[in-house]
N, C-alpha and C. Protein backbone atom coordinates (compact mmCIF):
# COMPACT_ATOMS: atom_id res chain seq x y z
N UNK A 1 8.48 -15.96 27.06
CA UNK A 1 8.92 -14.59 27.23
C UNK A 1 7.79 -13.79 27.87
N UNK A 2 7.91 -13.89 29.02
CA UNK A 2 6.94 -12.65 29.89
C UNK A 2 6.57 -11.45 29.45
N UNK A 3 7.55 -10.87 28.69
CA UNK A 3 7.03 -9.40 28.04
C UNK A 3 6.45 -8.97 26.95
N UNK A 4 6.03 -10.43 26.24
CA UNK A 4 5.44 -10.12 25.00
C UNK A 4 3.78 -10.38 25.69
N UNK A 5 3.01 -9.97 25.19
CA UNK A 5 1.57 -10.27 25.20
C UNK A 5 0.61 -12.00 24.59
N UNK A 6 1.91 -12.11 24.11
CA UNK A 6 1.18 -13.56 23.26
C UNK A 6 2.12 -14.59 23.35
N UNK A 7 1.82 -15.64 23.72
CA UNK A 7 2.46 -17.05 23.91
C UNK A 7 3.63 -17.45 22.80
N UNK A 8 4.70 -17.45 23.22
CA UNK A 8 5.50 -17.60 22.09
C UNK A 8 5.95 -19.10 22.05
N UNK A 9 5.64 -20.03 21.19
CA UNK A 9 6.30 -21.77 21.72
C UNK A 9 7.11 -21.96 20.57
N UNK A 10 7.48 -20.98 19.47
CA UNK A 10 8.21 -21.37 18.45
C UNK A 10 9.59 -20.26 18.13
N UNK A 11 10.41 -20.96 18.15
CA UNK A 11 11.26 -19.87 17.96
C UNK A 11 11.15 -18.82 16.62
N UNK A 12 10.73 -19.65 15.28
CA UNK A 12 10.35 -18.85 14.45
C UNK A 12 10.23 -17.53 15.09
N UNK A 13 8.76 -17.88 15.82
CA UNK A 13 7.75 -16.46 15.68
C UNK A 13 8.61 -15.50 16.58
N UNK A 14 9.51 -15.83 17.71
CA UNK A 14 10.15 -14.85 18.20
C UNK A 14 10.83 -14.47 17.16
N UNK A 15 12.12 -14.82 16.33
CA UNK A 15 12.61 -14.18 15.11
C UNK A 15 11.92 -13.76 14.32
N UNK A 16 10.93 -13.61 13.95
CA UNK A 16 10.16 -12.97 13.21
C UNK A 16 9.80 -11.96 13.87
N UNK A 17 9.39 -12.00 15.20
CA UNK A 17 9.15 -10.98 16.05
C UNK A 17 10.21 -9.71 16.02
N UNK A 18 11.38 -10.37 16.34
CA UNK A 18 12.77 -9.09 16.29
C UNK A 18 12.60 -8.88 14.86
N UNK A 19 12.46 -9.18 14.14
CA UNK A 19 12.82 -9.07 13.28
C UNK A 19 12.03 -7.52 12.66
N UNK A 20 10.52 -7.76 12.81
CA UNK A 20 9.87 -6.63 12.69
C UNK A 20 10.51 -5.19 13.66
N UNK A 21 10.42 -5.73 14.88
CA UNK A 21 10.96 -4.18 15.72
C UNK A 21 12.15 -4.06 15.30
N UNK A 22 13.20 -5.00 14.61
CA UNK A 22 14.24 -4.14 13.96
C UNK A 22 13.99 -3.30 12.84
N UNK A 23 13.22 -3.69 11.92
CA UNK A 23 12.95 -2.86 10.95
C UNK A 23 12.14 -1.79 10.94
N UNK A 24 11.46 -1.89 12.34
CA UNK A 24 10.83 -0.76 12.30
C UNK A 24 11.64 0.41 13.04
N UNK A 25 12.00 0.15 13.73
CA UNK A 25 13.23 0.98 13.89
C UNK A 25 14.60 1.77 12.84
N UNK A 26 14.71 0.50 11.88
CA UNK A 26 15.77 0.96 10.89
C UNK A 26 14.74 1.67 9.91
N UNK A 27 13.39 1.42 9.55
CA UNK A 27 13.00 2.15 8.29
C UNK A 27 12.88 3.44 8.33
N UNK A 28 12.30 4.08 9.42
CA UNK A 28 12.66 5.79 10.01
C UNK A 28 13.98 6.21 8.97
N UNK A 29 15.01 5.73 9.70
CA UNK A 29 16.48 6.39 9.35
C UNK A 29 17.04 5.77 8.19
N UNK A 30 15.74 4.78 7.47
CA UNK A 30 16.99 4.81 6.22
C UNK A 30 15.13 5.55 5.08
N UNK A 31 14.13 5.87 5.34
CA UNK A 31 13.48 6.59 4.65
C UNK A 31 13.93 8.27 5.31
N UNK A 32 14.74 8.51 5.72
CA UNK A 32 14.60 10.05 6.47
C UNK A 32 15.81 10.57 5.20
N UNK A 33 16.41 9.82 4.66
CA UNK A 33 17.35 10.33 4.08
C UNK A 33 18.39 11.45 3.99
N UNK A 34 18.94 11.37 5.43
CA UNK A 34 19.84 12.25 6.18
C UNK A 34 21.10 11.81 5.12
N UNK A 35 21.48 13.41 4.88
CA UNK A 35 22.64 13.21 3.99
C UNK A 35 24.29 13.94 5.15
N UNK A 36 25.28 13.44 5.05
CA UNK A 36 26.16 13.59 5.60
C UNK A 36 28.11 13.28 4.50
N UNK A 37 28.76 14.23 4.39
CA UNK A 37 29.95 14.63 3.76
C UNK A 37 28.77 15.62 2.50
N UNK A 38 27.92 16.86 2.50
CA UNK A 38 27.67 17.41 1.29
C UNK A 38 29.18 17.96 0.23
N UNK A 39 28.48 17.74 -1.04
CA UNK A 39 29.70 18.41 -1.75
C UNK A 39 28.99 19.07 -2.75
N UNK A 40 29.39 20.25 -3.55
CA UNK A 40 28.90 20.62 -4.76
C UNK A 40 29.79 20.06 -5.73
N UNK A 41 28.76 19.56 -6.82
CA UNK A 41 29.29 19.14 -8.08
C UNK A 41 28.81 19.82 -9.87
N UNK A 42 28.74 21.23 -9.34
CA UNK A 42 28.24 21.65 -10.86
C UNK A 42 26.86 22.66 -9.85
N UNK A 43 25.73 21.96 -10.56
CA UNK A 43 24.60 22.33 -9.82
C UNK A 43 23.93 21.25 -9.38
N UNK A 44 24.93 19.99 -8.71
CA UNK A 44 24.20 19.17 -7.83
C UNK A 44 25.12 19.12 -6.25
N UNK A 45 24.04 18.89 -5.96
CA UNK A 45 24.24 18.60 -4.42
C UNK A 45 24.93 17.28 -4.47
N UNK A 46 26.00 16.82 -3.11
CA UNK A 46 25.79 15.58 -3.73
C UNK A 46 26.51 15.34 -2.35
N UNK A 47 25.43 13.98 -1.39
CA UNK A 47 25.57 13.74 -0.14
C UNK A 47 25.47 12.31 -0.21
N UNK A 48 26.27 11.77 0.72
CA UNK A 48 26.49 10.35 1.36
C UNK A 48 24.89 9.99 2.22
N UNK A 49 24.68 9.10 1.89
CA UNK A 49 23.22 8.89 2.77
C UNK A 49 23.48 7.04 3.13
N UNK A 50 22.55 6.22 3.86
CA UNK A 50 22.53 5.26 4.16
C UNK A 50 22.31 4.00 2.93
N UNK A 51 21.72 5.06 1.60
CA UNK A 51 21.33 4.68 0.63
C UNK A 51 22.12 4.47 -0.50
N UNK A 52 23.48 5.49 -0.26
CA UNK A 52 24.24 5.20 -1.04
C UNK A 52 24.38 7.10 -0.90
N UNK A 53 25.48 7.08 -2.23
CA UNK A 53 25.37 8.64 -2.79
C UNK A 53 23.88 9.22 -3.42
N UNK A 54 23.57 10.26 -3.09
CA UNK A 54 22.44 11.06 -3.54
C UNK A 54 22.80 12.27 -4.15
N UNK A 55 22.14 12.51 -5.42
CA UNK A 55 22.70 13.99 -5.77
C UNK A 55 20.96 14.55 -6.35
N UNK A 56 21.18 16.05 -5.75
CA UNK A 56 20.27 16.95 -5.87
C UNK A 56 20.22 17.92 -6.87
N UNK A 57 19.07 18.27 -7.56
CA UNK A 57 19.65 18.93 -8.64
C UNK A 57 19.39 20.30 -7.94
N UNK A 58 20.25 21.47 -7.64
CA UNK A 58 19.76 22.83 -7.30
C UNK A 58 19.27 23.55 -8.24
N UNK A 59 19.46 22.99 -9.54
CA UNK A 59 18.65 24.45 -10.09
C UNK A 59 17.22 23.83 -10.29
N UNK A 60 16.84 22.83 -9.94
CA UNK A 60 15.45 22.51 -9.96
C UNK A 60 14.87 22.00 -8.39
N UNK A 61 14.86 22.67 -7.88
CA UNK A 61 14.04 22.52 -6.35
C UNK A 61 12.48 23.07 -6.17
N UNK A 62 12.21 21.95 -5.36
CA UNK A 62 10.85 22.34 -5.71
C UNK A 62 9.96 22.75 -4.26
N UNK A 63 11.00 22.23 -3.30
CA UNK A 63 10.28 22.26 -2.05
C UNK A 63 11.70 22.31 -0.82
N UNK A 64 11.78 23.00 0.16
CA UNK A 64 12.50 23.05 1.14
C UNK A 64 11.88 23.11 2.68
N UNK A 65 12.42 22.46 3.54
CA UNK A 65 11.95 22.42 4.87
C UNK A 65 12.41 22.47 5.84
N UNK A 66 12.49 22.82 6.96
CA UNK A 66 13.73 23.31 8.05
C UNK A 66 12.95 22.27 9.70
N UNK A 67 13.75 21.92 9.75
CA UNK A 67 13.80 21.00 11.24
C UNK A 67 15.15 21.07 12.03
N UNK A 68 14.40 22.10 13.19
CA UNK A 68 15.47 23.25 13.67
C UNK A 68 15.86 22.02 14.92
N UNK A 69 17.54 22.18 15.57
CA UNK A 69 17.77 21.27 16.20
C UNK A 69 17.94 21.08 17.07
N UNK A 70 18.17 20.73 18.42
CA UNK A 70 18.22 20.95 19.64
C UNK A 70 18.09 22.24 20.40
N UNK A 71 19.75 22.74 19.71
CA UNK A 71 19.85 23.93 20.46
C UNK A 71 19.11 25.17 20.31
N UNK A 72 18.31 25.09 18.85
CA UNK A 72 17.87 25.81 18.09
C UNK A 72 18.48 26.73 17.35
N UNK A 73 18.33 28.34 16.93
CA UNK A 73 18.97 29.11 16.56
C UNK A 73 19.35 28.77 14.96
N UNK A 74 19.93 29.09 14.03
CA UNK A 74 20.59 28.65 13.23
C UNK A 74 21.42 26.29 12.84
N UNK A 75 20.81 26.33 13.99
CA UNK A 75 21.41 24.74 13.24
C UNK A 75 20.60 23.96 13.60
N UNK A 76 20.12 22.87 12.86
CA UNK A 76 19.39 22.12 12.41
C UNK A 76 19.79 21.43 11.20
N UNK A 77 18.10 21.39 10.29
CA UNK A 77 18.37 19.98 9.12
C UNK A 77 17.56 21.25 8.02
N UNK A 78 18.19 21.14 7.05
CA UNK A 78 17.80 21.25 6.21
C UNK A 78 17.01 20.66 4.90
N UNK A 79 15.59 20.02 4.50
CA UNK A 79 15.45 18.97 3.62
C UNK A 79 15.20 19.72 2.60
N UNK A 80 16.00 19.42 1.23
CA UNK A 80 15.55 19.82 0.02
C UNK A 80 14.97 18.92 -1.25
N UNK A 81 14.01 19.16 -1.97
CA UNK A 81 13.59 18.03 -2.72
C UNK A 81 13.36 19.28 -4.22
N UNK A 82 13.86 17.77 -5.36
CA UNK A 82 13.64 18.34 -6.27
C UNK A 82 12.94 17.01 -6.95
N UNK A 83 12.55 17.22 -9.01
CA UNK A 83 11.39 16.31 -8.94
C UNK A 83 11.91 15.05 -8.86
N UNK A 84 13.00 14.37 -8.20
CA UNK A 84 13.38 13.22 -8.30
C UNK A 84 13.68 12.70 -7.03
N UNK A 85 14.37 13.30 -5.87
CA UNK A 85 14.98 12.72 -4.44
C UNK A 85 14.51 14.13 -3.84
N UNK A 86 14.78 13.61 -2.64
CA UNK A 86 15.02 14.80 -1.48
C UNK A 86 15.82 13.83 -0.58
N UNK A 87 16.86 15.30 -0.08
CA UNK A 87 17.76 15.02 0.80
C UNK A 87 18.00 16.05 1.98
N UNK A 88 18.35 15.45 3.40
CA UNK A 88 18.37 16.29 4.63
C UNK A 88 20.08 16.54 4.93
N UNK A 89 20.42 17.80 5.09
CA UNK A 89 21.60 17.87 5.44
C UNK A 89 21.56 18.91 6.57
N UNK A 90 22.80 18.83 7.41
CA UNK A 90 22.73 19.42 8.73
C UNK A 90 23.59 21.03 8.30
N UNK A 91 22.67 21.77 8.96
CA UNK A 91 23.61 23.52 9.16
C UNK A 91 23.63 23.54 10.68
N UNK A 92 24.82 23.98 10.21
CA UNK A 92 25.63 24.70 9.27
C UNK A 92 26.19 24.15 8.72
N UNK A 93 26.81 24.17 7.36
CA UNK A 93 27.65 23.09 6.24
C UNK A 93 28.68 24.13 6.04
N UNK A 94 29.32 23.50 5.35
CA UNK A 94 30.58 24.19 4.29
C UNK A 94 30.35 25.45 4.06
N UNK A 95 30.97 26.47 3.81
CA UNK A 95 30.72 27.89 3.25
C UNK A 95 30.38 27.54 1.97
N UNK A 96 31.08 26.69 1.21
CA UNK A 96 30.59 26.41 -0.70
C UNK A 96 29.01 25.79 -0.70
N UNK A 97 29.12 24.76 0.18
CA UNK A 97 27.89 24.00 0.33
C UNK A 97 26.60 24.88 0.11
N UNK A 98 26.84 25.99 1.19
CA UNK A 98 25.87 27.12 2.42
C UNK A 98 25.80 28.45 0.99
N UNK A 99 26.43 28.50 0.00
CA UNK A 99 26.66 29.42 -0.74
C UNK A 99 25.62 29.13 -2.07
N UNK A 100 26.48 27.53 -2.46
CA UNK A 100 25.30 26.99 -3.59
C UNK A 100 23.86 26.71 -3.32
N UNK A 101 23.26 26.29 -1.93
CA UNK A 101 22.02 26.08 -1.69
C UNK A 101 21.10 27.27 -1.75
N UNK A 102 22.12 28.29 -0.92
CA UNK A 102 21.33 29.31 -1.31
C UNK A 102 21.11 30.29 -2.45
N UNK A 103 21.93 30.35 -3.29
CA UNK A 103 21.62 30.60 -4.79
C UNK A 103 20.50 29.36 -5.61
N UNK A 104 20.17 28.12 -4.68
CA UNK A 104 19.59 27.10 -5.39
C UNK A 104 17.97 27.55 -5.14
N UNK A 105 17.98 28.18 -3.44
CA UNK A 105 17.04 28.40 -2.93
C UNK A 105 16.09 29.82 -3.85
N UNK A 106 16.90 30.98 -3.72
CA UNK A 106 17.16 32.09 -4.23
C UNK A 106 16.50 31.58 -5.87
N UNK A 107 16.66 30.92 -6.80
CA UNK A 107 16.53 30.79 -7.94
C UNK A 107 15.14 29.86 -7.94
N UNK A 108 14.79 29.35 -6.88
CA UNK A 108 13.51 28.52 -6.52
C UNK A 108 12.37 29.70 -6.41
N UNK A 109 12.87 30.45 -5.01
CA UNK A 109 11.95 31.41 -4.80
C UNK A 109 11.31 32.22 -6.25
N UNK A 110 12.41 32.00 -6.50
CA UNK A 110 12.17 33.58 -8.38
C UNK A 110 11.19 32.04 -8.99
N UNK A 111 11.41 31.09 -8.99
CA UNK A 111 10.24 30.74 -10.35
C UNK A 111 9.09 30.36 -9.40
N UNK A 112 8.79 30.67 -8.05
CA UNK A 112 7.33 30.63 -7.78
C UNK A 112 7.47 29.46 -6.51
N UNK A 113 8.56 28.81 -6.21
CA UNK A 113 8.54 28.10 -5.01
C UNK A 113 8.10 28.45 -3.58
N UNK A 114 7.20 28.05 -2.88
CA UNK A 114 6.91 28.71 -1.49
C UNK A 114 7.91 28.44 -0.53
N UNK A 115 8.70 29.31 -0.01
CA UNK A 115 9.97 28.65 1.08
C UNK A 115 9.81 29.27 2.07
N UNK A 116 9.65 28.05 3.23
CA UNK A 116 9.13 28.63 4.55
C UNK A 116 10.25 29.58 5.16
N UNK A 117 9.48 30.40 5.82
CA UNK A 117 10.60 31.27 6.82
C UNK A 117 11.61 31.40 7.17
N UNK A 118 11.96 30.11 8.32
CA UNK A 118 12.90 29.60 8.80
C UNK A 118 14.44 29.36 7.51
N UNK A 119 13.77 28.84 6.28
CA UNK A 119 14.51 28.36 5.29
C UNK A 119 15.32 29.42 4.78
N UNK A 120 14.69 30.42 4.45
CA UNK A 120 14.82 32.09 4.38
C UNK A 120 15.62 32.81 4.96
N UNK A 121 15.66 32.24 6.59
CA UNK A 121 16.18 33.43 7.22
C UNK A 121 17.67 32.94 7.60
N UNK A 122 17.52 31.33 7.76
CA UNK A 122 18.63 30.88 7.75
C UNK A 122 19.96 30.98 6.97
N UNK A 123 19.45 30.97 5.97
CA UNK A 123 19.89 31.45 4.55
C UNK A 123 20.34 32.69 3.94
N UNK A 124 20.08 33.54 4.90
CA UNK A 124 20.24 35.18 4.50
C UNK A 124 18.91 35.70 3.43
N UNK A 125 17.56 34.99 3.06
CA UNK A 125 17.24 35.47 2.07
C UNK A 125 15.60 36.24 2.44
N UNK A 126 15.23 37.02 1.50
CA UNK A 126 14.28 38.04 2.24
C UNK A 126 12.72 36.92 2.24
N UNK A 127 12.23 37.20 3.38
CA UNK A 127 11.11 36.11 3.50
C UNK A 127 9.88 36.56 2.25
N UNK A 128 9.45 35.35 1.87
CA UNK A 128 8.16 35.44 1.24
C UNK A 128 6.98 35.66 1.78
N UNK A 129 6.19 36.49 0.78
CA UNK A 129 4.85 36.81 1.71
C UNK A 129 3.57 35.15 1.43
N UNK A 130 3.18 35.05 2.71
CA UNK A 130 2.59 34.15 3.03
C UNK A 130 3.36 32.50 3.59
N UNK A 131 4.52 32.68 3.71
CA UNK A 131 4.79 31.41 3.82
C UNK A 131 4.93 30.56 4.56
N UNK A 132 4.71 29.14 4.61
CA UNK A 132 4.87 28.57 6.35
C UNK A 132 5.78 28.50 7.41
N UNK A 133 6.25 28.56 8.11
CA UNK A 133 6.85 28.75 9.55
C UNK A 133 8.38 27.63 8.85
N UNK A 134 8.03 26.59 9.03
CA UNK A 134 9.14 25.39 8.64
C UNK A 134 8.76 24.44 7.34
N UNK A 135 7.56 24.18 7.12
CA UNK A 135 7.30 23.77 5.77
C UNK A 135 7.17 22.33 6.74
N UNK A 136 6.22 21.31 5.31
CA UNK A 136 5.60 20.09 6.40
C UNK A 136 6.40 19.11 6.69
N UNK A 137 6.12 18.27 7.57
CA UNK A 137 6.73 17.38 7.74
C UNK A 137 6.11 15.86 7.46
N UNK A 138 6.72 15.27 6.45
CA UNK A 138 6.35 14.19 5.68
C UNK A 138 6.53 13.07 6.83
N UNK A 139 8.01 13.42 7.45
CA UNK A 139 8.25 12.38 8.63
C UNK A 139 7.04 11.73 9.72
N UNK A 140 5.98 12.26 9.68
CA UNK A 140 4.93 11.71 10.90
C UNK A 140 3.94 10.90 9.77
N UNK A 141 4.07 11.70 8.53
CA UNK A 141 2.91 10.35 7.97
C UNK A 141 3.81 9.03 7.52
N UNK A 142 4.72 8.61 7.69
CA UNK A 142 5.74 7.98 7.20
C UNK A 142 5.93 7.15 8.70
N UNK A 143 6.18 7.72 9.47
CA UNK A 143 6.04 6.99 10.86
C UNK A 143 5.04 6.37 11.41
N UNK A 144 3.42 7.07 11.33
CA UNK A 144 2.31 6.98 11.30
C UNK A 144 1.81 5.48 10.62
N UNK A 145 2.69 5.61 9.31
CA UNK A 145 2.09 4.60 8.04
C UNK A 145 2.81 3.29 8.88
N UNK A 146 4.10 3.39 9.12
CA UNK A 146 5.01 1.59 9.18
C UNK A 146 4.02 1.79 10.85
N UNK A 147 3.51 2.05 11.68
CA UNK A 147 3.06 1.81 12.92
C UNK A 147 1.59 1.42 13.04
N UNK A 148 1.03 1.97 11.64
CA UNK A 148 -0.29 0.87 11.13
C UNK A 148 0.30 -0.55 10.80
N UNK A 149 1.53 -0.54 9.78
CA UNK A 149 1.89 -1.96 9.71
C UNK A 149 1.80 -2.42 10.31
N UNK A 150 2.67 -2.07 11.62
CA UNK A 150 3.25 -3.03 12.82
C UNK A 150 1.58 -3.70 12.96
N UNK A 151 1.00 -2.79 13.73
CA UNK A 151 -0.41 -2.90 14.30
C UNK A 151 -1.47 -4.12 13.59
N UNK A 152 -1.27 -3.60 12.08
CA UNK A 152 -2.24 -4.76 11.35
C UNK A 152 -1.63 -5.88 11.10
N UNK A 153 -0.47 -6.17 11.25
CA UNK A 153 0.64 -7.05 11.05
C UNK A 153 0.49 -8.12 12.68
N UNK A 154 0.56 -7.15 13.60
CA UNK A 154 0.78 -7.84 15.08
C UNK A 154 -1.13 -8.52 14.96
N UNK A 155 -2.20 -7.84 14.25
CA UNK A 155 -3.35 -8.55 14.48
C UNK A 155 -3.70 -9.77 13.46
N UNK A 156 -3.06 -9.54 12.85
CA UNK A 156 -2.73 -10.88 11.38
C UNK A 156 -2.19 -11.83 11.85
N UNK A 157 -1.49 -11.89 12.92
CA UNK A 157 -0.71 -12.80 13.51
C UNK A 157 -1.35 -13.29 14.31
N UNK A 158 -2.09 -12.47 15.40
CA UNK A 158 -2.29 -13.04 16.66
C UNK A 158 -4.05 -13.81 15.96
N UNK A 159 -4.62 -13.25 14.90
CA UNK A 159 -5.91 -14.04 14.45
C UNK A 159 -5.58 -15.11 13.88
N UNK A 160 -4.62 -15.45 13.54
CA UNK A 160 -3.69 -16.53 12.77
C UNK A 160 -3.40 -17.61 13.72
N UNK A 161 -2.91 -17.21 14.85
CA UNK A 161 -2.41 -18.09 16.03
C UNK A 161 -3.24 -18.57 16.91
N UNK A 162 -4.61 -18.32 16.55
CA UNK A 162 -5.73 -18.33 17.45
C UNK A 162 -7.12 -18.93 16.30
């Protein structure tokens, strides 16, 4: 195979080979935990993910983050985490959905939660003083981390084969 960098004479190591760039590809989108059909169930959230069903508790949130989306403006992702999961769902949602989050949000802010701007304004709710723009994004150290794998993984191999 001309396009790899290293002599391949075993089929193994090519399957092993796909095998990694598939997963590195799938682990992104099944650690991003994009939730899709939200429903309220009481005071949980409760979204379809790749992982299965996820449910959020709203009256205990601890952190929210906004990853605004193409077009910008009002729609994007919303990620909310409380002390057990976090889950990303797309706005605009449901009016019930869009109603409970933000009473979830709203009841966060009151016990001392920092909620960035964006999260705030999207939301109808009055911004906090000091707070960050969109809140962080976990996604680059998470991407960052499996692309050291790859890296120390592809040199484990090639010192191995040599």
């Amino acid at each position: 195979m001309p396009f790899l960098p290293l002599a391949l004479s075993d089929t193994t190591e090519t399957v092993g080979i796909a095998g990694i760039v598939i997963v590195l590809m799938v682990a992104p989108v099944m650690v991003s935990n994009i939730g899709f059909r939200p429903r309220i169930q009481g005071q949980y959230l409760e979204v379809s993910t790749l992982l299965g069903r996820q449910s959020l508790d709203l009256a205990a949130l601890t952190s929210a983050r906004w990853e605004p989306g193409r077009s910008g403006g009002a729609s994007g992702v919303v990620r909310l985490r409380d002390s057990i999961t976090d889950v990303a769902i797309a706005v605009p949602a449901a009016q019930s959905v869009r109603a409970a989050i933000r009473e979830g949000l709203r009841a966060a802010g009151e016990r001392g939660v920092l909620l960035p701007r964006r999260v705030t304004g999207v939301f109808g709710l009055p911004p906090m003083p000091g707070a960050p723009r969109n809140g962080f994004n976990t996604m680059i150290l998470v991407l960052g981390f499996l692309a050291g794998l790859f890296f120390v993984g592809l040199a484990a191999g090639f010192l191995a084969t040599t």
